[in-house]
Protein backbone atom coordinates (compact mmCIF):
# COMPACT_ATOMS: atom_id res chain seq x y z
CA UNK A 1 -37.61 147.27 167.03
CA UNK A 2 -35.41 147.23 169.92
CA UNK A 3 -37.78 148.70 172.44
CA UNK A 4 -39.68 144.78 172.26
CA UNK A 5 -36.46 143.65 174.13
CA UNK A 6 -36.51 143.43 177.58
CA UNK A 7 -34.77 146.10 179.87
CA UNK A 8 -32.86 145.43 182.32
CA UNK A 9 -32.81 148.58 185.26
CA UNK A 10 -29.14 149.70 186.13
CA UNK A 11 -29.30 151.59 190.03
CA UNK A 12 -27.46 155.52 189.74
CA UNK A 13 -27.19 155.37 193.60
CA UNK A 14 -26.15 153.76 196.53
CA UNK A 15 -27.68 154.10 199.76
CA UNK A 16 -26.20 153.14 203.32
CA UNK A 17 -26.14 149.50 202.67
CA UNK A 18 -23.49 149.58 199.99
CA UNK A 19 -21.94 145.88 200.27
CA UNK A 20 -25.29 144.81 199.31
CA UNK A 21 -26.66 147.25 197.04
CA UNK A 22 -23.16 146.98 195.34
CA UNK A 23 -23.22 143.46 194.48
CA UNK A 24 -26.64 144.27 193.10
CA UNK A 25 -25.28 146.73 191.00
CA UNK A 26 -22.90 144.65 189.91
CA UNK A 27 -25.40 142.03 188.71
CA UNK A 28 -27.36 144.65 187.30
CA UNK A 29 -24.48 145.80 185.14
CA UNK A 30 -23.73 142.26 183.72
CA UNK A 31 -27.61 141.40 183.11
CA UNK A 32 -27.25 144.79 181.32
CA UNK A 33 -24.40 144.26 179.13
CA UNK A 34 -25.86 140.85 177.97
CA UNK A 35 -29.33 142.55 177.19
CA UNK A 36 -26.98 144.70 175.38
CA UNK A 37 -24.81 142.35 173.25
CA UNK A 38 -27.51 140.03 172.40
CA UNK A 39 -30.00 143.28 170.93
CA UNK A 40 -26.41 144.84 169.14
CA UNK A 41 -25.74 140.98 167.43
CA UNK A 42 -29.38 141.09 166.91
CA UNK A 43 -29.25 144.38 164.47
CA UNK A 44 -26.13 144.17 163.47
CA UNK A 45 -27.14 140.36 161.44
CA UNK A 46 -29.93 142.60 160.41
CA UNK A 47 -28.19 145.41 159.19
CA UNK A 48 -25.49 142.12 157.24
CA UNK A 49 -29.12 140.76 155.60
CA UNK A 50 -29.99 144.04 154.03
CA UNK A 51 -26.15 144.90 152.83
CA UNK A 52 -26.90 141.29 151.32
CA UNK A 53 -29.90 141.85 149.29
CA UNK A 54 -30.19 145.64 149.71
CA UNK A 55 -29.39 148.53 147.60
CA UNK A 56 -26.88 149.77 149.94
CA UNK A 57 -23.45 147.94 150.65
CA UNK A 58 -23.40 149.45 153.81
CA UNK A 59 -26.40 147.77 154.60
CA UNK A 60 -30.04 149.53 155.85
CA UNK A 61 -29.05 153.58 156.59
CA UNK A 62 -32.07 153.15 159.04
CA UNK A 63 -30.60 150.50 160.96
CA UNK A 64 -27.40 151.77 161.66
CA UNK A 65 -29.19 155.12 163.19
CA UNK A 66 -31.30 152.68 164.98
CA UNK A 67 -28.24 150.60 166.40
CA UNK A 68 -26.51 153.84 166.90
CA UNK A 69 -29.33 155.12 169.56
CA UNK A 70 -29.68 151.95 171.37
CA UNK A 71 -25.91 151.53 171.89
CA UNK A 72 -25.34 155.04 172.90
CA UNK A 73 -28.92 154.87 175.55
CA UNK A 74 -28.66 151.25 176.43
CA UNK A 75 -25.30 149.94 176.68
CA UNK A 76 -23.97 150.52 180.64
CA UNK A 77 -20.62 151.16 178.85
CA UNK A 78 -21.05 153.25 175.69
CA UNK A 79 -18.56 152.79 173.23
CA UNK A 80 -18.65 156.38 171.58
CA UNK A 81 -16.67 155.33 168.55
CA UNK A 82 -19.12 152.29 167.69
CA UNK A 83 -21.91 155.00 168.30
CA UNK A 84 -20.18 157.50 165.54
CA UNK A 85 -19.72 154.67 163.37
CA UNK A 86 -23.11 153.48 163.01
CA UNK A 87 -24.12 157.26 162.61
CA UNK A 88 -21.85 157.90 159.81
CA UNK A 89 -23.35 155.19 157.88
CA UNK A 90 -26.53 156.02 158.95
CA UNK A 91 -28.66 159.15 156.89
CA UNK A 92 -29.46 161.14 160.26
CA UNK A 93 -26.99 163.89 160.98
CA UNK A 94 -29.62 165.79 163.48
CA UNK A 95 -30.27 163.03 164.97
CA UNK A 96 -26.38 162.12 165.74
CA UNK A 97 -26.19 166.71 166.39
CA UNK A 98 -28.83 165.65 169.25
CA UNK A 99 -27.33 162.85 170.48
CA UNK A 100 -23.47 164.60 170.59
CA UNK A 101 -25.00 167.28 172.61
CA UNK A 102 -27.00 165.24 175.08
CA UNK A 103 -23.03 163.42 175.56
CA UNK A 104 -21.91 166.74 176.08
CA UNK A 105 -23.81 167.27 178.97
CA UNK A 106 -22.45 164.21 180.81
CA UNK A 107 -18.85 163.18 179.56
CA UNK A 108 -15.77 163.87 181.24
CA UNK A 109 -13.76 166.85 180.11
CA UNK A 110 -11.99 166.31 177.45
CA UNK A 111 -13.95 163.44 175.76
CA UNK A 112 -16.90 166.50 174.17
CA UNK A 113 -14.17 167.62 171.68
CA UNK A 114 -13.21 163.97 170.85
CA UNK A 115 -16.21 162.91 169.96
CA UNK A 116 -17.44 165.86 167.99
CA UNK A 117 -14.18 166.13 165.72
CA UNK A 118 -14.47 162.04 165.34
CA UNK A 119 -18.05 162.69 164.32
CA UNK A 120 -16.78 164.89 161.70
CA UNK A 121 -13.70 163.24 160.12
CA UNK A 122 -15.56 159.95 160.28
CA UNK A 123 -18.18 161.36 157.86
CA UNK A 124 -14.95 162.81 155.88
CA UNK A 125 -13.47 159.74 155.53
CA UNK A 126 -16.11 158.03 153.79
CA UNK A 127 -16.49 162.01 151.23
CA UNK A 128 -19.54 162.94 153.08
CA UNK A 129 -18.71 166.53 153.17
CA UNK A 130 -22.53 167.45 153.27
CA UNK A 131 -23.58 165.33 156.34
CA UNK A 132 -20.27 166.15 157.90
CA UNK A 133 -21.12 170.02 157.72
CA UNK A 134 -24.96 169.24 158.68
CA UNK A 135 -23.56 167.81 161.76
CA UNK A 136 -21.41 170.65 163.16
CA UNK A 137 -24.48 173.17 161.83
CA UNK A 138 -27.17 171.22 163.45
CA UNK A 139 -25.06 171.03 167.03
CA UNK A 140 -24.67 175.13 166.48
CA UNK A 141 -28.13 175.61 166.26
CA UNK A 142 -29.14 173.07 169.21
CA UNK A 143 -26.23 174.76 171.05
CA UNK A 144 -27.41 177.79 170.73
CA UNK A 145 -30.91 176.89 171.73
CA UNK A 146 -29.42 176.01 175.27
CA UNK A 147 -27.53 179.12 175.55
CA UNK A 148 -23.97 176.70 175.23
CA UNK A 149 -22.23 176.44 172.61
CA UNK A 150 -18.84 174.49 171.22
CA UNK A 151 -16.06 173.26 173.60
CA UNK A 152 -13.24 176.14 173.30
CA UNK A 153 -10.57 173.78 172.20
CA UNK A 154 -7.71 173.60 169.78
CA UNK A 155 -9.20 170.36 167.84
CA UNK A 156 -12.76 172.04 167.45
CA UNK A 157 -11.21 174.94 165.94
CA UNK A 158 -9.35 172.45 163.93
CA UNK A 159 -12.59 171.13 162.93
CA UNK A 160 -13.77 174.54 162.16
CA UNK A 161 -11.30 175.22 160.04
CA UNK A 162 -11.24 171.89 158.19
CA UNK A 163 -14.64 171.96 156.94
CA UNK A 164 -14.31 175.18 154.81
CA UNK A 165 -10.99 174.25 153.36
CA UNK A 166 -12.13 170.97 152.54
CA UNK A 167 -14.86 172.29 150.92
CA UNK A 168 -13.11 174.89 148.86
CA UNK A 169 -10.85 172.22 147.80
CA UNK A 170 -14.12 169.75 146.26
CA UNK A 171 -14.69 172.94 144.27
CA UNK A 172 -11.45 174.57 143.41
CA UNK A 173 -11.79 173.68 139.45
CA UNK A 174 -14.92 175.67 139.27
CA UNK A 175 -13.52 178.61 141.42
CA UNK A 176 -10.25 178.43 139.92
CA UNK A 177 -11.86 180.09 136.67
CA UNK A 178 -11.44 183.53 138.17
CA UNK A 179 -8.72 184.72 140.09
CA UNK A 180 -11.21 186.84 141.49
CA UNK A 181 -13.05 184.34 143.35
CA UNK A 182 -9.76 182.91 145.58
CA UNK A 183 -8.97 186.40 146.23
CA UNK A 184 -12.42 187.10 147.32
CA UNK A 185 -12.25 183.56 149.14
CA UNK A 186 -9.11 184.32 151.21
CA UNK A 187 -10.63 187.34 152.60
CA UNK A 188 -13.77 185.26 153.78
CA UNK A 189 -11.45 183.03 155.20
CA UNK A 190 -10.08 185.25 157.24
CA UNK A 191 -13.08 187.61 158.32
CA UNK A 192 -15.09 184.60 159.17
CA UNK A 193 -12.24 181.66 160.07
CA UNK A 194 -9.84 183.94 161.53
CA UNK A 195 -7.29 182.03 159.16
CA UNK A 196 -4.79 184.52 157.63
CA UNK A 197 -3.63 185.04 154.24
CA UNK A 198 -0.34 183.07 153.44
CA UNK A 199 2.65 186.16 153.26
CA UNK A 200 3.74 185.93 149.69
CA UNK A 201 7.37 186.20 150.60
CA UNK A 202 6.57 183.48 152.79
CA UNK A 203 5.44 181.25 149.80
CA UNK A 204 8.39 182.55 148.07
CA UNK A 205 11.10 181.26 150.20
CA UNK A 206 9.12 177.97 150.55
CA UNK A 207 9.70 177.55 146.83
CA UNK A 208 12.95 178.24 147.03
CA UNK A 209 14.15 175.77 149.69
CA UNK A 210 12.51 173.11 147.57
CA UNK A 211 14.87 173.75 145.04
């Protein structure tokens, strides 16, 4: 819908004349950010009609993955949290995978991480666990395909962590019906997650400080 709008060109490089070709930029920029405002206002009062007299009180899935793209490949300053917001409401988790790892490729360092774990605990927030999970799988395999893979950072292995526990919590009545099964799950955890078995003593003395 938003491709009918019409694009405004933004100049990557300067050549020797840069007082000129920098005011051009300049105006370039603005005509940009106006294209961009008026399209975003544009599907965003669509995406208010069909919370309106939709079925969903979010409003259109479809549209939000739609606004999601064109603010993350239109906008001359993307707002990576309005992006993730509109792709948490949206019902396209590859699509957001794809789009994380094309941003990966052309952030500064630092931001990958960021937006990644806000990816995921955005879809937490709202109990998505599934889409949240489809996410950080989809990524993997896309990752993989370009022989990269996940930033090497304390709040992706955070992430890592969180989405197992999280979902071992959504279940616990139904695994709680064996001992077994938490035994058996602790020693998953920690041939696969790396997260070690609490020290029982450890627990013990917990308990007793509480008294």
């Amino acid at each position: 819908m938003y491709e009918a709008f019409p694009r405004v060109t933004v100049p990557h490089f300067l050549g020797d004349d840069y007082d000129d070709e920098g005011h051009q930029l300049s105006e370039a920029i603005s005509a940009a950010k106006v294209r961009a405002e008026s399209c975003s206002s544009f599907m965003k009062a669509a995406i208010r009609w069909s919370a309106e007299f939709g079925t969903s009180r979010n409003g259109s899935s479809e549209l939000h993955v739609m606004l999601a793209e064109y603010i993350y490949s239109e906008s001359p300053e993307t707002d990576m949290t309005k992006v993730s917001s509109h792709f948490v409401r949206g019902n396209d988790p590859k699509k957001f995978a794809s789009m994380l790892v094309n941003f990966m490729g052309k952030c500064y360092p630092g931001e990958d991480d960021t937006a990644i774990a806000r990816g995921v605990l955005m879809y937490l927030s709202q109990g998505n666990l599934r889409d949240a999970n489809l996410l950080m799988d989809e990524m993997n395999e896309q990752l993989k395909s370009a022989n990269s893979e996940f930033p090497k950072t304390d709040l992706i292995q955070f992430i890592k962590y969180l989405l197992p526990t999280t979902l071992r919590q959504k279940y616990k009545t139904s695994t709680d019906r064996d001992a077994v099964f938490q035994e058996l799950l602790d020693e998953i955890a920690a041939k696969f997650y790396n997260i070690q078995r609490q020290n029982p003593l450890e627990g013990l003395f917990s308990e007793m400080f509480k008294i």
